[in-house]
Protein backbone atom coordinates (compact mmCIF):
# COMPACT_ATOMS: atom_id res chain seq x y z
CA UNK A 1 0.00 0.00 0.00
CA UNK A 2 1.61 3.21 -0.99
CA UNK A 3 1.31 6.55 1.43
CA UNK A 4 1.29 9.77 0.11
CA UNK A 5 4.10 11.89 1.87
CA UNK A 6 4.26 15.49 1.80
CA UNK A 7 7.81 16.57 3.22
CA UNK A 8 9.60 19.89 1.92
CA UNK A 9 6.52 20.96 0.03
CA UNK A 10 7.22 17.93 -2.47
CA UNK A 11 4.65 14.73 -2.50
CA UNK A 12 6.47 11.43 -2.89
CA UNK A 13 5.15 7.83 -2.88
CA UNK A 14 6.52 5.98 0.57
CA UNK A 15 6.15 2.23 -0.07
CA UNK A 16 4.61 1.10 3.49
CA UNK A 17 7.30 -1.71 4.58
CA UNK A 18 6.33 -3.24 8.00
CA UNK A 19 4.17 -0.48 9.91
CA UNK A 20 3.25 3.12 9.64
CA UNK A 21 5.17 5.65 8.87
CA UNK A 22 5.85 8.70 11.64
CA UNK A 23 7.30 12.03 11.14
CA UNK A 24 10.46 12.45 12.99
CA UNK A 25 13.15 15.19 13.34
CA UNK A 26 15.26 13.53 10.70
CA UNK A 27 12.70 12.23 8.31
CA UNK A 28 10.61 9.67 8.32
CA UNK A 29 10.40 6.57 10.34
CA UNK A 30 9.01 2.84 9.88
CA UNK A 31 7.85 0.68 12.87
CA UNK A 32 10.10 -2.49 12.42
CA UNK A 33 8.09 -5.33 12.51
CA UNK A 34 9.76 -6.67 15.60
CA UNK A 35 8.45 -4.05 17.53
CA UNK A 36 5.14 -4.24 15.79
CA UNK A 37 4.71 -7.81 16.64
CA UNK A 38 5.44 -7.19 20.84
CA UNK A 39 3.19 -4.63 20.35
CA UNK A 40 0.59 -6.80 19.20
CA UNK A 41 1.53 -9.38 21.84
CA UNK A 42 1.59 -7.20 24.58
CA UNK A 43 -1.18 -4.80 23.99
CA UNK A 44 -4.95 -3.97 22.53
CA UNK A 45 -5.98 -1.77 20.24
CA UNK A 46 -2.20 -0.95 18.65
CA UNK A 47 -3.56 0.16 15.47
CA UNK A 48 -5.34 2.42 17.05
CA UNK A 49 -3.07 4.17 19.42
CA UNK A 50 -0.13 3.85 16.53
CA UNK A 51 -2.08 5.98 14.75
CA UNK A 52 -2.91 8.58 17.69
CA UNK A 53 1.01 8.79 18.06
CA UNK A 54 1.25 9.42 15.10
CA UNK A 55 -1.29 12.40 14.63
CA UNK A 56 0.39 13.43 17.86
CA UNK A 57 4.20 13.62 15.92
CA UNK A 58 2.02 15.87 13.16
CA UNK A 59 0.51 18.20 14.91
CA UNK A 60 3.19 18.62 17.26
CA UNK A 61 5.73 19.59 14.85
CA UNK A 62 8.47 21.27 17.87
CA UNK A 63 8.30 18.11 20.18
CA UNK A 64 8.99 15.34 17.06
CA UNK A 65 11.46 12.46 17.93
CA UNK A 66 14.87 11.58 16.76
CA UNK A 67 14.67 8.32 14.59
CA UNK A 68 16.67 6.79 17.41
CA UNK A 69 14.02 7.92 19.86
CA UNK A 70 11.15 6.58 18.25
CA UNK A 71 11.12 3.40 19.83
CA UNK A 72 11.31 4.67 23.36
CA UNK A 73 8.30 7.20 22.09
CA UNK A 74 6.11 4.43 20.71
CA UNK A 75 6.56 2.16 23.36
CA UNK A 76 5.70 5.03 26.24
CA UNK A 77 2.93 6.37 24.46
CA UNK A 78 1.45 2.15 24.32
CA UNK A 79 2.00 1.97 28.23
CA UNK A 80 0.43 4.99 28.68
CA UNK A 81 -2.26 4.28 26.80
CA UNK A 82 -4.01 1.55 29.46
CA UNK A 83 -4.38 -1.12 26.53
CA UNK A 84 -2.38 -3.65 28.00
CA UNK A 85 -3.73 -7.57 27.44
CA UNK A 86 -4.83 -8.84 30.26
CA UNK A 87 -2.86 -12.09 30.97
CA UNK A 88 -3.84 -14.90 32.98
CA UNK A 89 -1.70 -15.49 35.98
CA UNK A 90 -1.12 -18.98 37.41
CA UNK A 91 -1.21 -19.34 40.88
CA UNK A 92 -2.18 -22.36 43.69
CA UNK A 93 -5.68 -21.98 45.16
CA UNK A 94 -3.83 -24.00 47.93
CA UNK A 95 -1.90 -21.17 48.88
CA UNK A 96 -4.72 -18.42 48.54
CA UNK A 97 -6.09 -20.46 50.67
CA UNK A 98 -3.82 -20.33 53.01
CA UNK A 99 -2.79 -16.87 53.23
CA UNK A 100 -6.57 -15.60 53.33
CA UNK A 101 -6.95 -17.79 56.55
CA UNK A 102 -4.56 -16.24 58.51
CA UNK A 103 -3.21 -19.63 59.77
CA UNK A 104 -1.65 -19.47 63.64
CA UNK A 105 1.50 -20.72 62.10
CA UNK A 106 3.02 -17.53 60.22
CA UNK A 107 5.68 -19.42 58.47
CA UNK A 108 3.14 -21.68 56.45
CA UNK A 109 1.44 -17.97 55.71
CA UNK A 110 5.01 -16.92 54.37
CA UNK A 111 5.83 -20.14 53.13
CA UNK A 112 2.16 -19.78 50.73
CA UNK A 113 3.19 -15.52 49.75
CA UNK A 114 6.74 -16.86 48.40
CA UNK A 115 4.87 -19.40 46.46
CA UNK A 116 2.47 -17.02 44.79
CA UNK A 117 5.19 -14.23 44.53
CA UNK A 118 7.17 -17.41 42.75
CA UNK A 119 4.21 -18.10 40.23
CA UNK A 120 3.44 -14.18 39.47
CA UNK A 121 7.44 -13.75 39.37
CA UNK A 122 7.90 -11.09 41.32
C-alpha cells in the first residue's frame, strides 16, 4: 500500500514496509516489525493508538522524535495508553487459601506468599 508523503513541500510515494510511517526530526520513520509484533503481543488496540502517536508527531511539529528515539516514544505512548492484554496469571488456590486464613502458624502464611510471589514472578 503506498502513502502519500508530503515533506519539503514535495509529494512522494513511501512504499509502506512493516508499519506506519511517523514524522520524525530527521525524516521519516518505519515501525520495524519486531516491535510491531510485541506490540501486538503485549497490547490492545495498537492500530489504534499507533495511529494517535502518530497524529500526535504531526501536529506537534516542535516536540517530534529523533529516529533513534522513536522506539522509546512508541513504546511510552502504548504503556500509557491503558491497553495492555490482560494475561492470565497462574497461581495455587492451595496457597490463597492459606494466606486468606490467617493460619496461627506464620511461616506456612510466608511459606504460601513466596509461592504465589514465585508463580506471578515477582
Amino acid at each position: 500500500m503506498a502513502l502519500q508523503v508530503v515533506r519539503s513541500g514535495i509529494a512522494k510515494d513511501v512504499q509502506k514496509a512493516n508499519g506506519m510511517i511517523f514524522p520524525t526530526k530527521e525524516g521519516d520513520w518505519s515501525l520495524p516489525a519486531e516491535l510491531e509484533a510485541e506490540l501486538h503481543k503485549t497490547y490492545l488496540n495498537v492500530e489504534v493508538e499507533l495511529a494517535k502517536a502518530r497524529l500526535w508527531l504531526i501536529a506537534n511539529e516542535n516536540r517530534r522524535k529523533t529516529r533513534r528515539g522513536m522506539g522509546r516514544f512508541i513504546t511510552g505512548w502504548m504503556a500509557r495508553s491503558g491497553q495492555l492484554r490482560p494475561v492470565a496469571i497462574p497461581y495455587s488456590i492451595r496457597a490463597v487459601e492459606l494466606v486468606h486464613e490467617k493460619p496461627a502458624d506464620k511461616t506456612l502464611a510466608r511459606a504460601a506468599m513466596q509461592q504465589i510471589k514465585a508463580m506471578v514472578g515477582r
